[in-house]
Protein backbone atom coordinates (compact mmCIF):
# COMPACT_ATOMS: atom_id res chain seq x y z
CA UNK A 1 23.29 30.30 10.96
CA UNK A 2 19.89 29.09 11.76
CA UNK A 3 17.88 31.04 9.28
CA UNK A 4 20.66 29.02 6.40
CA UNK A 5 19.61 25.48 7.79
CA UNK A 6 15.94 26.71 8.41
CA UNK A 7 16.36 27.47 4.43
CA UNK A 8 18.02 24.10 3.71
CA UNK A 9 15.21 22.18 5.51
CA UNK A 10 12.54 23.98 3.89
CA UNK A 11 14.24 23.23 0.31
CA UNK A 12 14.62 19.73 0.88
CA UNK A 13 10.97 19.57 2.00
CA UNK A 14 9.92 21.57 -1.31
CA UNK A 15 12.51 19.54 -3.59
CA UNK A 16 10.89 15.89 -1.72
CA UNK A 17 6.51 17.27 -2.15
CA UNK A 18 7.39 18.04 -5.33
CA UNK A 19 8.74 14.43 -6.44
CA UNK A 20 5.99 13.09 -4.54
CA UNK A 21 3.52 14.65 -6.43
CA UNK A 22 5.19 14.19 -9.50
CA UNK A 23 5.48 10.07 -8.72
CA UNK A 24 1.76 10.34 -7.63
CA UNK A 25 0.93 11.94 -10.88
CA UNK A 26 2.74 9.74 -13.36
CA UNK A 27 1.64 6.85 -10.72
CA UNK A 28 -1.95 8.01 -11.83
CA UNK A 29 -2.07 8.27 -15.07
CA UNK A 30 0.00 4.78 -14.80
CA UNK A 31 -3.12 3.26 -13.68
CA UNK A 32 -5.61 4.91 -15.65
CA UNK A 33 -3.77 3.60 -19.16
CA UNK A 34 -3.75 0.14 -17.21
CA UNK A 35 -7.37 0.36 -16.69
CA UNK A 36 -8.26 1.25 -20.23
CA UNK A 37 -6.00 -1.43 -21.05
CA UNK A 38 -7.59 -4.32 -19.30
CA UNK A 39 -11.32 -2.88 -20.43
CA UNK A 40 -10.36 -2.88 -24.29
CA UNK A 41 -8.39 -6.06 -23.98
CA UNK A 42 -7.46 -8.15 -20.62
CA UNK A 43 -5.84 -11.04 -22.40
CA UNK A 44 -3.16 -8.16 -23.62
CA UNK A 45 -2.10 -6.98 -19.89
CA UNK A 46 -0.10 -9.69 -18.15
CA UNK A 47 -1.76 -9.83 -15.08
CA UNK A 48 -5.61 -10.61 -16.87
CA UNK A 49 -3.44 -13.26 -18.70
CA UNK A 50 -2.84 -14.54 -15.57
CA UNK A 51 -5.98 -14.12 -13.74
CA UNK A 52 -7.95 -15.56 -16.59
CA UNK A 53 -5.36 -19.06 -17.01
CA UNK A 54 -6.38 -19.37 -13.30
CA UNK A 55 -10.04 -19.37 -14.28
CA UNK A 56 -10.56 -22.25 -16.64
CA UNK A 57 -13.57 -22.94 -18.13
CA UNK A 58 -15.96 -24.97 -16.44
CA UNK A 59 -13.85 -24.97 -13.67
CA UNK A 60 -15.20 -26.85 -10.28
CA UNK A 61 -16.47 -24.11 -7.75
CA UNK A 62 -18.68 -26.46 -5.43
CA UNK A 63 -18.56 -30.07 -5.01
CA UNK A 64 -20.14 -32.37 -2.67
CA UNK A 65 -23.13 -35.15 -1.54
CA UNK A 66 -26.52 -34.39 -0.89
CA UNK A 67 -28.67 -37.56 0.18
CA UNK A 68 -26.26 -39.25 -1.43
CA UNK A 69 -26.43 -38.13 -4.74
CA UNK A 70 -23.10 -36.24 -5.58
CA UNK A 71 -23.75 -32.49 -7.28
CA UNK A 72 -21.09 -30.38 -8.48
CA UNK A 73 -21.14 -26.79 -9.48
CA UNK A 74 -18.95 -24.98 -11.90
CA UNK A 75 -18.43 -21.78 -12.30
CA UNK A 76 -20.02 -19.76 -15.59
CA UNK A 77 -18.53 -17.58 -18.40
CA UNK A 78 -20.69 -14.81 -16.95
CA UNK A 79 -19.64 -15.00 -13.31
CA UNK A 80 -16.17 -15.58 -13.92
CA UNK A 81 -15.71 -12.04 -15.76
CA UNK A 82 -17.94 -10.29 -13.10
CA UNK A 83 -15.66 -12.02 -10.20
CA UNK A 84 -12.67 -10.67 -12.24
CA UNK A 85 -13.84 -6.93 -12.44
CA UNK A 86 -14.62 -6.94 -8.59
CA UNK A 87 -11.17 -7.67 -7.78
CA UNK A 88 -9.90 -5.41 -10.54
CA UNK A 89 -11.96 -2.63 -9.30
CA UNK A 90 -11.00 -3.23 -5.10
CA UNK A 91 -7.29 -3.34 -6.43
CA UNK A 92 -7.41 0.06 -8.68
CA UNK A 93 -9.09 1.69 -5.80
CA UNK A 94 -6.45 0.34 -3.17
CA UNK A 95 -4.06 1.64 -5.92
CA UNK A 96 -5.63 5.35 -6.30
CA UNK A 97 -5.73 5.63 -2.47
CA UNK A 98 -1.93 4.87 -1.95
CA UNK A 99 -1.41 7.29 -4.85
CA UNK A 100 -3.91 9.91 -3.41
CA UNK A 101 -2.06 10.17 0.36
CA UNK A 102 1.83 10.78 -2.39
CA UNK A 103 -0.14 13.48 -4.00
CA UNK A 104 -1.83 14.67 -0.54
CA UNK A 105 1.58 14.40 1.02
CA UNK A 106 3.51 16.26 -1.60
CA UNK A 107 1.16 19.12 -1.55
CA UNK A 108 1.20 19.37 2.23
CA UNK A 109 5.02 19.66 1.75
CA UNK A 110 4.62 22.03 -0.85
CA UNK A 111 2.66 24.56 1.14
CA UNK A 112 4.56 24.03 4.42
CA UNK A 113 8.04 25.01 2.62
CA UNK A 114 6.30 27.78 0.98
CA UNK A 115 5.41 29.21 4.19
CA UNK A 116 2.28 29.22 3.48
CA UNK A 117 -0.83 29.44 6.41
CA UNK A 118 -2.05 25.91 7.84
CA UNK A 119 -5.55 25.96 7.69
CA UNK A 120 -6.04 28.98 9.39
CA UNK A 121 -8.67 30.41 6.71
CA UNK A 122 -6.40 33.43 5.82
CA UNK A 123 -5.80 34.84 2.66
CA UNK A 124 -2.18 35.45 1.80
CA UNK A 125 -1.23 38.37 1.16
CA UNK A 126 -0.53 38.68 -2.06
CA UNK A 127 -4.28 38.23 -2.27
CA UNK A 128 -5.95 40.38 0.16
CA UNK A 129 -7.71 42.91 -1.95
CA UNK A 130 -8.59 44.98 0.64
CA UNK A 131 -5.10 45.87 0.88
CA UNK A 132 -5.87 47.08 -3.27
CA UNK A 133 -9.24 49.16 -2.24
CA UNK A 134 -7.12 51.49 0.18
């Protein structure tokens, strides 16, 4: 009786890595199209349209009095795309880390339910080859 739930628990941890690595995968390649996508055009992906309404041109970034003479500062064509691939690139790698612990998990799964040694630097068996020399 134990050995049949020992087998059920180690199916349902195979069945469950394998989805997440599966979601992690299509996850990934997910965000790799997206990134493409925003390089060739960001005014095509929804959320550069929406970053880059926020950003108006010549909007007001500093504003204030010096000796009192009032200066304003606006923010440039230039710095306004290199502001907008900063956070692009801190949220893609937020992104690939989330999706890098699902794939880590899944195959950590994977190789528990296949029984499978933990780190202990052992081959398995079926590839030992000095069990093939003898």
């Amino acid at each position: 009786m134990e050995q049949r739930s020992d087998d059920i628990i180690r199916k349902f941890v195979l069945i469950f890595g394998l989805v997440l690595v599966v979601f992690g995968g299509v996850i990934l390649f997910y965000i790799g199209y997206l990134v493409l996508q925003v390089i060739n055009d960001p005014e095509g992906v929804r959320v550069g349209q929406y970053i880059l309404e926020q950003f108006k041109t010549g909007d007001l970034a500093f504003y204030g009095n010096l000796e009192e003479k009032r200066f304003t500062l606006h923010l440039a064509e230039p710095l306004k795309a290199a502001l907008f691939l900063f956070i692009g690139v801190i949220i893609v790698w937020v992104l690939a880390r989330i999706v890098q612990s699902l794939i880590s998990g899944g195959i950590k799964m994977l190789s528990f339910a296949m029984g499978r040694p933990k780190g202990t630097g052992e081959t398995p068996r079926s590839y030992n080859l000095s069990d093939l020399e003898s």
